[in-house]
C-alpha atoms as a PDB file:
ATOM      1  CA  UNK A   1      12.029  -1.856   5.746  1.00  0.00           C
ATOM      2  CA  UNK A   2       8.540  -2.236   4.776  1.00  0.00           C
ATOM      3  CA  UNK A   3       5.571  -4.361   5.743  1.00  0.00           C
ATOM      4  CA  UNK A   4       3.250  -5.829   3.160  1.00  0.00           C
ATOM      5  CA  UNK A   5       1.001  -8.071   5.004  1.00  0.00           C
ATOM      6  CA  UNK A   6       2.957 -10.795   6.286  1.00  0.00           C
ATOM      7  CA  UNK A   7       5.894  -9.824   4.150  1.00  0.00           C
ATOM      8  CA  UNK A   8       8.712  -7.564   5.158  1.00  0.00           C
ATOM      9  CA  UNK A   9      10.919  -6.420   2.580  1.00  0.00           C
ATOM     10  CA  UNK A  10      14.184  -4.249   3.147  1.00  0.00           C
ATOM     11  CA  UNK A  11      15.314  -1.517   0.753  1.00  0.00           C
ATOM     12  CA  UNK A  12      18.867  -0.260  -0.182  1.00  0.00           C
ATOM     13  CA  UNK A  13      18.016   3.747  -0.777  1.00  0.00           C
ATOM     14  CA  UNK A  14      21.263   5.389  -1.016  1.00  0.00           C
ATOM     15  CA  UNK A  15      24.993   3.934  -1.189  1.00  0.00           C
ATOM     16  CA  UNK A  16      27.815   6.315  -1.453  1.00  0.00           C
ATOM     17  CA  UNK A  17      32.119   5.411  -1.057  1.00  0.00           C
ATOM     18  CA  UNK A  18      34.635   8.075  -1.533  1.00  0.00           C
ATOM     19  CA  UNK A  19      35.987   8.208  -4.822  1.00  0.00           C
ATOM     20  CA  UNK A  20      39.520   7.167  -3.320  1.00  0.00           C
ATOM     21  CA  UNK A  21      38.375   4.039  -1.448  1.00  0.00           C
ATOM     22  CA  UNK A  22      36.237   2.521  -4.627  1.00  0.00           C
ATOM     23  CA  UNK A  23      36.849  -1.118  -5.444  1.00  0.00           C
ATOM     24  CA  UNK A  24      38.576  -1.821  -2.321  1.00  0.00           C
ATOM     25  CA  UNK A  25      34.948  -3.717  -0.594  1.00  0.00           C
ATOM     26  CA  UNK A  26      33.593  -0.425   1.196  1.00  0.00           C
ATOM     27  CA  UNK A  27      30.516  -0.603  -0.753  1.00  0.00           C
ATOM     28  CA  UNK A  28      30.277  -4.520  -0.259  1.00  0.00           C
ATOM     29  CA  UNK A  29      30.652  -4.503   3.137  1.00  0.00           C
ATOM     30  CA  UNK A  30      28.174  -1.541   3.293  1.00  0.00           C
ATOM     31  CA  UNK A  31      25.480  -2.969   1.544  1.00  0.00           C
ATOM     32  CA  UNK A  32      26.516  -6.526   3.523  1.00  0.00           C
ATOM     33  CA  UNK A  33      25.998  -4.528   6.797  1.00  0.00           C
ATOM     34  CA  UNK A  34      22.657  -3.209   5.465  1.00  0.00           C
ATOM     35  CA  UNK A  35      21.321  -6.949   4.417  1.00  0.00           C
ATOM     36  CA  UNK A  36      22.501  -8.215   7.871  1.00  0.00           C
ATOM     37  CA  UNK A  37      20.327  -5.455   9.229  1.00  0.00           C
ATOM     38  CA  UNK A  38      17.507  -6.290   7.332  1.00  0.00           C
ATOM     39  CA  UNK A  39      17.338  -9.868   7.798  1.00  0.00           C
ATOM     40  CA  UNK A  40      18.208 -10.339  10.671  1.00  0.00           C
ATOM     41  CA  UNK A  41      17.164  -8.176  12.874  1.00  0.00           C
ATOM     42  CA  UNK A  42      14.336  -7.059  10.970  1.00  0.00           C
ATOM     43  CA  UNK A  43      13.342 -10.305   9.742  1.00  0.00           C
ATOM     44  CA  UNK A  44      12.964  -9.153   6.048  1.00  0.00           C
ATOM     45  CA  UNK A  45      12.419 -11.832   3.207  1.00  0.00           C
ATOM     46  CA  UNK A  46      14.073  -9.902   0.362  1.00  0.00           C
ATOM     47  CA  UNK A  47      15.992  -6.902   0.129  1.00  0.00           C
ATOM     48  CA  UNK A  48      14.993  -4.493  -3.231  1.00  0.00           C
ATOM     49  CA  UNK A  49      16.781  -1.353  -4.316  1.00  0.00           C
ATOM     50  CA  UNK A  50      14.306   1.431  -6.268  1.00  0.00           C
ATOM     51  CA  UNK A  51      10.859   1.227  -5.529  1.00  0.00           C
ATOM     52  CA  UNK A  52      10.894   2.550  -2.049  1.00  0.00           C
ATOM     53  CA  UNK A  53       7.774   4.364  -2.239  1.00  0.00           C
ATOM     54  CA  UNK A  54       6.511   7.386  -0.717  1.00  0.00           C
ATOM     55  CA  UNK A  55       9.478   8.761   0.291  1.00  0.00           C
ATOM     56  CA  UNK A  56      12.135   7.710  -1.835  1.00  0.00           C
ATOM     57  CA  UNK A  57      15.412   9.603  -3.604  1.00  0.00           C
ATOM     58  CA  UNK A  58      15.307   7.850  -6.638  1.00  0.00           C
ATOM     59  CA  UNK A  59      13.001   4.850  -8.366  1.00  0.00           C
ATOM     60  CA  UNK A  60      16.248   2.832  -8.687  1.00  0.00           C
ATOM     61  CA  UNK A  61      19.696   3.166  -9.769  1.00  0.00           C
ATOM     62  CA  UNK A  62      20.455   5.148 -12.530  1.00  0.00           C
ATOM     63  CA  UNK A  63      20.908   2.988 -15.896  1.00  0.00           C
ATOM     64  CA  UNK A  64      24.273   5.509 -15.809  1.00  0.00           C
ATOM     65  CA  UNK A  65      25.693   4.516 -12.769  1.00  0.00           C
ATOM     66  CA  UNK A  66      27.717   1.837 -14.038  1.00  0.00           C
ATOM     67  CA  UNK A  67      29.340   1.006 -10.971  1.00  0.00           C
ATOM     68  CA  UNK A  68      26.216   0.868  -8.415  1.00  0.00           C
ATOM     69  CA  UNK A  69      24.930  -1.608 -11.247  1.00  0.00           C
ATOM     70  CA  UNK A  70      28.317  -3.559 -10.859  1.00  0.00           C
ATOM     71  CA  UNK A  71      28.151  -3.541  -7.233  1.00  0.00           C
ATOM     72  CA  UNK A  72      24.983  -4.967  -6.867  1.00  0.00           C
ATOM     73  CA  UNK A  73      25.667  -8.091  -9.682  1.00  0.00           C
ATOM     74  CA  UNK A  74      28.511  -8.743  -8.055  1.00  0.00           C
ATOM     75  CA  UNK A  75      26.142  -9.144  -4.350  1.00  0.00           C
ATOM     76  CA  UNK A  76      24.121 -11.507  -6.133  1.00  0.00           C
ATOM     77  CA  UNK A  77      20.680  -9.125  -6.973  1.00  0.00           C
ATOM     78  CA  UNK A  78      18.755  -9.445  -9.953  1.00  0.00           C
ATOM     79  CA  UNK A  79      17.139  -7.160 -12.677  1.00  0.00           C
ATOM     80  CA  UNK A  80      13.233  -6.797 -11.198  1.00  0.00           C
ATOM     81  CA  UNK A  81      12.288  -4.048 -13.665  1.00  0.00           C
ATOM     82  CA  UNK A  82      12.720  -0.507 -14.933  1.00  0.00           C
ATOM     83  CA  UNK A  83      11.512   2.393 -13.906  1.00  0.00           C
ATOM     84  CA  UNK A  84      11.342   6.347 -16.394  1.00  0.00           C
ATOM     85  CA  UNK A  85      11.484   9.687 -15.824  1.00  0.00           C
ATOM     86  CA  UNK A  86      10.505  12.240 -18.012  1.00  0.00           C
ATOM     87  CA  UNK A  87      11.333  16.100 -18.170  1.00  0.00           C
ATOM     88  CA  UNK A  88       9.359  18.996 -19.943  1.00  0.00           C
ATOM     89  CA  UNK A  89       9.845  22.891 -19.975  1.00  0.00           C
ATOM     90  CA  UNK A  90       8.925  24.863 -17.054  1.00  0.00           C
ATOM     91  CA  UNK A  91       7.831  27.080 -20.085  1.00  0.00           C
ATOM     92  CA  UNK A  92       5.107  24.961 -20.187  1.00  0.00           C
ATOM     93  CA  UNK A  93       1.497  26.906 -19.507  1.00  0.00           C
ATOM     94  CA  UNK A  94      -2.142  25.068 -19.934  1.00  0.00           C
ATOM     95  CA  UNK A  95      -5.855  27.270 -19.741  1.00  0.00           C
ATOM     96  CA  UNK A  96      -7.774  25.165 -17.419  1.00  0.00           C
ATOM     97  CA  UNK A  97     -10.879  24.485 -19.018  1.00  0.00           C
ATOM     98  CA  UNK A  98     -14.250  25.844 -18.759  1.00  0.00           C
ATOM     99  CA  UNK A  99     -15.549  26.423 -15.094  1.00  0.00           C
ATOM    100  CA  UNK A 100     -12.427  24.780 -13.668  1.00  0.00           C
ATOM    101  CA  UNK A 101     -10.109  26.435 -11.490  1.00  0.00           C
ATOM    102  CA  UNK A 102      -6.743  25.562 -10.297  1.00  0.00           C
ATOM    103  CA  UNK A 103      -5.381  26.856  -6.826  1.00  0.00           C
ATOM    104  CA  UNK A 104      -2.905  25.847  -4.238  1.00  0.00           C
ATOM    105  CA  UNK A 105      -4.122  23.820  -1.436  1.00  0.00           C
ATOM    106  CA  UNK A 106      -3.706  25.835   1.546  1.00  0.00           C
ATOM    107  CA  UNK A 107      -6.312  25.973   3.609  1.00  0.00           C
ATOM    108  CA  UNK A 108      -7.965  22.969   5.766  1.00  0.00           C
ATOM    109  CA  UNK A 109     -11.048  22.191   3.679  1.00  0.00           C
ATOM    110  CA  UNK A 110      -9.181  21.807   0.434  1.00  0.00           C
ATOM    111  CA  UNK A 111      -6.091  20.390   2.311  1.00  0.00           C
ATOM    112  CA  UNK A 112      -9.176  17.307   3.907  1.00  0.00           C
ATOM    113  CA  UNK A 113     -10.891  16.947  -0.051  1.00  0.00           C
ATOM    114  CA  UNK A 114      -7.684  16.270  -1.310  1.00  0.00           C
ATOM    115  CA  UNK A 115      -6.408  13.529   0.921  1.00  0.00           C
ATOM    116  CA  UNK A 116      -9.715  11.890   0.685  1.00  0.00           C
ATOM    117  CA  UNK A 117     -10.054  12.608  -2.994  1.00  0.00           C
ATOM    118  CA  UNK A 118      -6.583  10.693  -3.275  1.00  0.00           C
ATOM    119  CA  UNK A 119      -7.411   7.648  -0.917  1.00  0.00           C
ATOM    120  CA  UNK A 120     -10.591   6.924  -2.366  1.00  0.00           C
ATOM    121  CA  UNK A 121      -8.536   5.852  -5.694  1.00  0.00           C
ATOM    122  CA  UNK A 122      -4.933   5.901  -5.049  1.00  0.00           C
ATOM    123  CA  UNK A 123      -4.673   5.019  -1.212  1.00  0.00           C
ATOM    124  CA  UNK A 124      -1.003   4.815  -2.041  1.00  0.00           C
ATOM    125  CA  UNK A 125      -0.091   8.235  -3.264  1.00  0.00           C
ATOM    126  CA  UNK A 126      -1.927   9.816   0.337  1.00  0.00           C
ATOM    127  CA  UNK A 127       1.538  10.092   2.070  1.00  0.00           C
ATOM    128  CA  UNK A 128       3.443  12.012  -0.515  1.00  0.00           C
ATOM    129  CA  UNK A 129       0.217  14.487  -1.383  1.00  0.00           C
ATOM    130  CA  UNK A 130       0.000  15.030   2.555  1.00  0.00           C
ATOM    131  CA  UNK A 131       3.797  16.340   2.161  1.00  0.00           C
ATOM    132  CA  UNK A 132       2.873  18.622  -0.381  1.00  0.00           C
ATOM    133  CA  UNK A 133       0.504  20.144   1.720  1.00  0.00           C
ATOM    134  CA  UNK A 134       2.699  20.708   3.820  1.00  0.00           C
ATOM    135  CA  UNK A 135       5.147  22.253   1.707  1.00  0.00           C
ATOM    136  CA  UNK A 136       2.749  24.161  -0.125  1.00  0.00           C
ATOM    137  CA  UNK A 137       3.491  22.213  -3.383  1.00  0.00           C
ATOM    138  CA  UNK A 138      -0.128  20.811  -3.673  1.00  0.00           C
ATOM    139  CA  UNK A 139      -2.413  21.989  -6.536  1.00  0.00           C
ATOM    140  CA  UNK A 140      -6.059  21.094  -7.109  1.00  0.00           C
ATOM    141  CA  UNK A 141      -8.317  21.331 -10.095  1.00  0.00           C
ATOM    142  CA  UNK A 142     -12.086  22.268  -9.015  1.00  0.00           C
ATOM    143  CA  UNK A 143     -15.448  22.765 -10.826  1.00  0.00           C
ATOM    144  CA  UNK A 144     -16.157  26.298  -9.699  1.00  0.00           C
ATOM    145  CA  UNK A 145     -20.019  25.495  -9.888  1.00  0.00           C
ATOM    146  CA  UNK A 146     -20.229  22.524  -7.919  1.00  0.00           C
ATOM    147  CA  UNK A 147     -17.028  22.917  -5.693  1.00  0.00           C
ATOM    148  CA  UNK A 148     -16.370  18.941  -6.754  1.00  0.00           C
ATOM    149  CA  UNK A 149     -12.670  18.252  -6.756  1.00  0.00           C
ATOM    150  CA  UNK A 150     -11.624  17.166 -10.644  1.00  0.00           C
ATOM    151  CA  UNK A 151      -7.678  16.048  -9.768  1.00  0.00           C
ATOM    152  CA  UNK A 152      -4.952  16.984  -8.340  1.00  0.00           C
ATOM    153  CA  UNK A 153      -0.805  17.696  -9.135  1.00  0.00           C
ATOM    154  CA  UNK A 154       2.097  17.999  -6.297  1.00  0.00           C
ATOM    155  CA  UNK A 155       5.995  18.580  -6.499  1.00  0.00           C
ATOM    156  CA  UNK A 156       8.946  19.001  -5.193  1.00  0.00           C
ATOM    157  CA  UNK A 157       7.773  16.240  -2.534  1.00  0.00           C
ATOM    158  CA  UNK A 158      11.030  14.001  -2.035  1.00  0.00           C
ATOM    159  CA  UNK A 159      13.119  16.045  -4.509  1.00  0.00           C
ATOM    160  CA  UNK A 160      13.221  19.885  -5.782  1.00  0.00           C
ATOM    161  CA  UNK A 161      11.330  20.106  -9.272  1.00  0.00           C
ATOM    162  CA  UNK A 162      10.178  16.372  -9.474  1.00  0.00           C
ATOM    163  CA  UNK A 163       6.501  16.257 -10.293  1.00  0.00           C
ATOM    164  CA  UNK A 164       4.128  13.999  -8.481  1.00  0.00           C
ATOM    165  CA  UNK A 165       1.690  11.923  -7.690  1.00  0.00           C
ATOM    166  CA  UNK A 166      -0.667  13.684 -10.037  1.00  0.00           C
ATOM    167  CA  UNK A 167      -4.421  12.293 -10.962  1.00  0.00           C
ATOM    168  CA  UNK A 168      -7.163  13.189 -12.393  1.00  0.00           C
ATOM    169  CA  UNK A 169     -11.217  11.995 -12.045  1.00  0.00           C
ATOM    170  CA  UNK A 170     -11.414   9.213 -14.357  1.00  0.00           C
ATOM    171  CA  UNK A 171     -14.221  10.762 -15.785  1.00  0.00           C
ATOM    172  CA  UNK A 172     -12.859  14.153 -16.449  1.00  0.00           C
ATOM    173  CA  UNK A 173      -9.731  12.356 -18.564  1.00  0.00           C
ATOM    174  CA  UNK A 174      -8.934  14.087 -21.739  1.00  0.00           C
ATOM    175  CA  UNK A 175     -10.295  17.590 -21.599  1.00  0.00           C
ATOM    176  CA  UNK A 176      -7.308  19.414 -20.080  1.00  0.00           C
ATOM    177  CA  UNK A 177      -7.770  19.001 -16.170  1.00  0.00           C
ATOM    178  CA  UNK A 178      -4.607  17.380 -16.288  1.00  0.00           C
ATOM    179  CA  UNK A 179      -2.732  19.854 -18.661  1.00  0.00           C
ATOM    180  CA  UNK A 180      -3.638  22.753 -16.743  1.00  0.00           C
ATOM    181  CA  UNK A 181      -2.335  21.295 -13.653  1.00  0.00           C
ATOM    182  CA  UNK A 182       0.989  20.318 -15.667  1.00  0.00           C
ATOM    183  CA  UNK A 183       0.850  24.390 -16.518  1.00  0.00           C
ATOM    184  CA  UNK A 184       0.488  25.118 -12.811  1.00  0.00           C
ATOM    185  CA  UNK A 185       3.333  22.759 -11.739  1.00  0.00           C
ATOM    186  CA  UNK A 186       5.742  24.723 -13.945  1.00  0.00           C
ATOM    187  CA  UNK A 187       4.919  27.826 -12.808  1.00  0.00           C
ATOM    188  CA  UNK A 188       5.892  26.691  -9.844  1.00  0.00           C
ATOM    189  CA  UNK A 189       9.003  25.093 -10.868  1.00  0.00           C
ATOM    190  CA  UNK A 190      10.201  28.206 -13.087  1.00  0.00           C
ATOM    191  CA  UNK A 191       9.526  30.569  -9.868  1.00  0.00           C
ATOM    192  CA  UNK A 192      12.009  28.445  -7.658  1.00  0.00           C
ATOM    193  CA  UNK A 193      14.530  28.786 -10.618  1.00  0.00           C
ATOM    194  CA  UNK A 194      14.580  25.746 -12.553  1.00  0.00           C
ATOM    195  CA  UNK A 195      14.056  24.854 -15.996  1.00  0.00           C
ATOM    196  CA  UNK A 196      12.271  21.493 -16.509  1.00  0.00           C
ATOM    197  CA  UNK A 197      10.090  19.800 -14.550  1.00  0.00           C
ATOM    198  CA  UNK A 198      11.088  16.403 -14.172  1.00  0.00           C
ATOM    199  CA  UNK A 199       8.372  13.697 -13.862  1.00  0.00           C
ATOM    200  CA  UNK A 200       9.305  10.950 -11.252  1.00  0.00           C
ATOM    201  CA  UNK A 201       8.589   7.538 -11.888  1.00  0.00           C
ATOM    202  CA  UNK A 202       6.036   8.063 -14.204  1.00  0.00           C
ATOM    203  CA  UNK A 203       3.312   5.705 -15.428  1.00  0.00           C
ATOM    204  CA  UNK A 204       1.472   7.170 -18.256  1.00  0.00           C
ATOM    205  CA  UNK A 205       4.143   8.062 -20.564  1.00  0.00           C
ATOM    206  CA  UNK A 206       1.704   9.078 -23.438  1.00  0.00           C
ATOM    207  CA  UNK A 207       0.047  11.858 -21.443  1.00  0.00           C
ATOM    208  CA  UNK A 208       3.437  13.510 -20.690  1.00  0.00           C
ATOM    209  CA  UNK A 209       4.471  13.283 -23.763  1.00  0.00           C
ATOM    210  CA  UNK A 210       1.220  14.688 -25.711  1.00  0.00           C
ATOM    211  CA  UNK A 211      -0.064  17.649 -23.328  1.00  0.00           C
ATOM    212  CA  UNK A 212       4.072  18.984 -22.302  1.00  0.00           C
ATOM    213  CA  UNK A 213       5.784  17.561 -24.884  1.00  0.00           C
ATOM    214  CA  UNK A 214       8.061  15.418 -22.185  1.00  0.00           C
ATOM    215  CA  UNK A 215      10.608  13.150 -23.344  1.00  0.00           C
ATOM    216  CA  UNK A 216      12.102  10.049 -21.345  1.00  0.00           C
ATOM    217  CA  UNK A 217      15.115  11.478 -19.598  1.00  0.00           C
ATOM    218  CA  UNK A 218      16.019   9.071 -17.412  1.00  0.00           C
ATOM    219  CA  UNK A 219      15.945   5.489 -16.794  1.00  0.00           C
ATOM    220  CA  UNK A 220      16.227   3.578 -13.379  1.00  0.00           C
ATOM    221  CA  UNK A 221      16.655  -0.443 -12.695  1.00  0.00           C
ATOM    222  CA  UNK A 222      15.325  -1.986  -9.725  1.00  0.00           C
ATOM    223  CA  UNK A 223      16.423  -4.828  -8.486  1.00  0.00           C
ATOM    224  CA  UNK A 224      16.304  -7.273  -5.887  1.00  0.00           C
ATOM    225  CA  UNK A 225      17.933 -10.318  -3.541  1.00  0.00           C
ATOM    226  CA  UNK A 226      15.546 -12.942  -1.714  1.00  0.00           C
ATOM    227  CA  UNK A 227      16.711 -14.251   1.495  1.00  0.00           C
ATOM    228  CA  UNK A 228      19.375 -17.103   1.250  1.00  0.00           C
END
C-alpha cells in the first residue's frame, strides 16, 4: 500500500498460478485475498496494478500477457492508462561534451550532490537514485570547472539492465549531457553481459529515440478498482 495524503491506495505487483492450476480461480481468489488485505485491514480506497513506484517489477502488465489482462476484467478493474518501454544497443557510446565529465558516484560528496540534485526537481525519483548508489549503478555528469552537477543516469535499480530515473539540468538540455550519460549506462550494461539497455517507464520518448536510436519495445496497462 501507499499513502498519498489522506489517500491510501493498494497495489497488485506480482501474480503468478502454476501453469496446471490456471482457470480453475487460484488467481481470483489470490488477487481476492490481496483486495481483502488492502481494504480492509489497510483501509485502502482503490487498489491499482502498474504504477507502483520506486520499487516496482514492472509499470503494469504486459499488453502480452493476455491472461493477467483477462484476470483482472473479469475482477471488475478498469483500463487507467499505458505505460512504454524502450530498448537501445549497449553498443551505444556518447563524448560528453566540452568540460563535462561523467563518473560513477562512489564516494560521499558526490553520493550527497546527487540526492539533493534529484530532490530539488524530482523529489520522487530520490529513492530509486539512493539504490543506485548503493549498487554502484549511479552516474553523474559534472562541469569539471565549476564542480556544478549537470544530471544524472542510474540502472539496474529494480531490474538488471533497466535504465533509470535519468535527468538532466533543465538548462543544460540539448547539448549531449544526456547522451553521454546514455553512453555511460551501456557501458555498463554491455560489461554485465547484456545487449540492450532497456528504458523503464519512460517519459520522453523523443530523446530516446533521437540520441540511442531506442525503439518502443514494450507496452504495459495499468489499471485499477475503487472500493465497492
Amino acid at each position: 500500500v501507499r499513502r498519498y495524503g489522506d489517500d491510501v491506495v493498494g497495489f497488485v505487483q506480482l501474480v503468478a498460478v502454476a501453469p496446471g492450476r490456471r482457470r480453475s480461480g487460484v488467481g481470483r481468489e489470490v488477487v481476492a485475498t490481496l483486495q481483502e488485505w488492502a481494504f480492509d485491514e489497510h483501509g485502502a480506497r482503490a487498489m491499482a496494478v502498474g504504477g507502483c513506484a520506486p520499487y516496482y517489477l514492472w509499470p503494469g502488465v504486459d499488453a502480452h500477457m493476455t491472461p493477467a489482462l483477462c484476470l483482472f476484467e473479469a475482477l471488475g478493474y478498469r483500463p487507467r492508462g499505458a505505460e512504454l518501454n524502450m530498448a537501445f544497443s549497449a553498443r551505444h557510446r556518447a563524448p560528453a561534451p566540452a568540460g563535462v565529465a561523467v563518473r560513477r558516484v562512489i564516494d560521499d560528496e558526490d553520493a550527497g550532490a546527487a540526492v539533493e540534485f534529484c530532490r530539488s526537481r524530482w523529489p520522487n525519483w530520490v529513492a530509486e537514485l539512493q539504490r543506485a548508489v548503493d549498487h554502484g549503478s549511479c552516474l553523474v555528469a559534472v562541469e569539471e570547472a565549476t564542480g556544478a552537477l549537470l544530471g544524472f543516469g542510474c540502472h539496474s535499480v529494480n531490474r538488471l539492465g533497466w535504465l533509470g530515473p535519468m535527468a538532466t539540468e533543465p538548462g543544460r538540455q540539448h547539448g549531449g549531457v544526456g547522451n553521454a550519460l546514455l553512453g555511460a549506462i551501456a557501458t555498463d550494461v554491455m560489461a554485465a553481459g547484456l545487449s540492450t539497455v532497456e528504458v523503464a517507464w519512460v517519459g520522453p520518448v523523443r530523446f530516446y529515440a533521437k540520441a540511442a536510436g531506442a525503439t518502443v519495445s514494450r507496452a504495459f496497462r495499468t489499471l485499477t478498482l475503487p472500493r465497492a
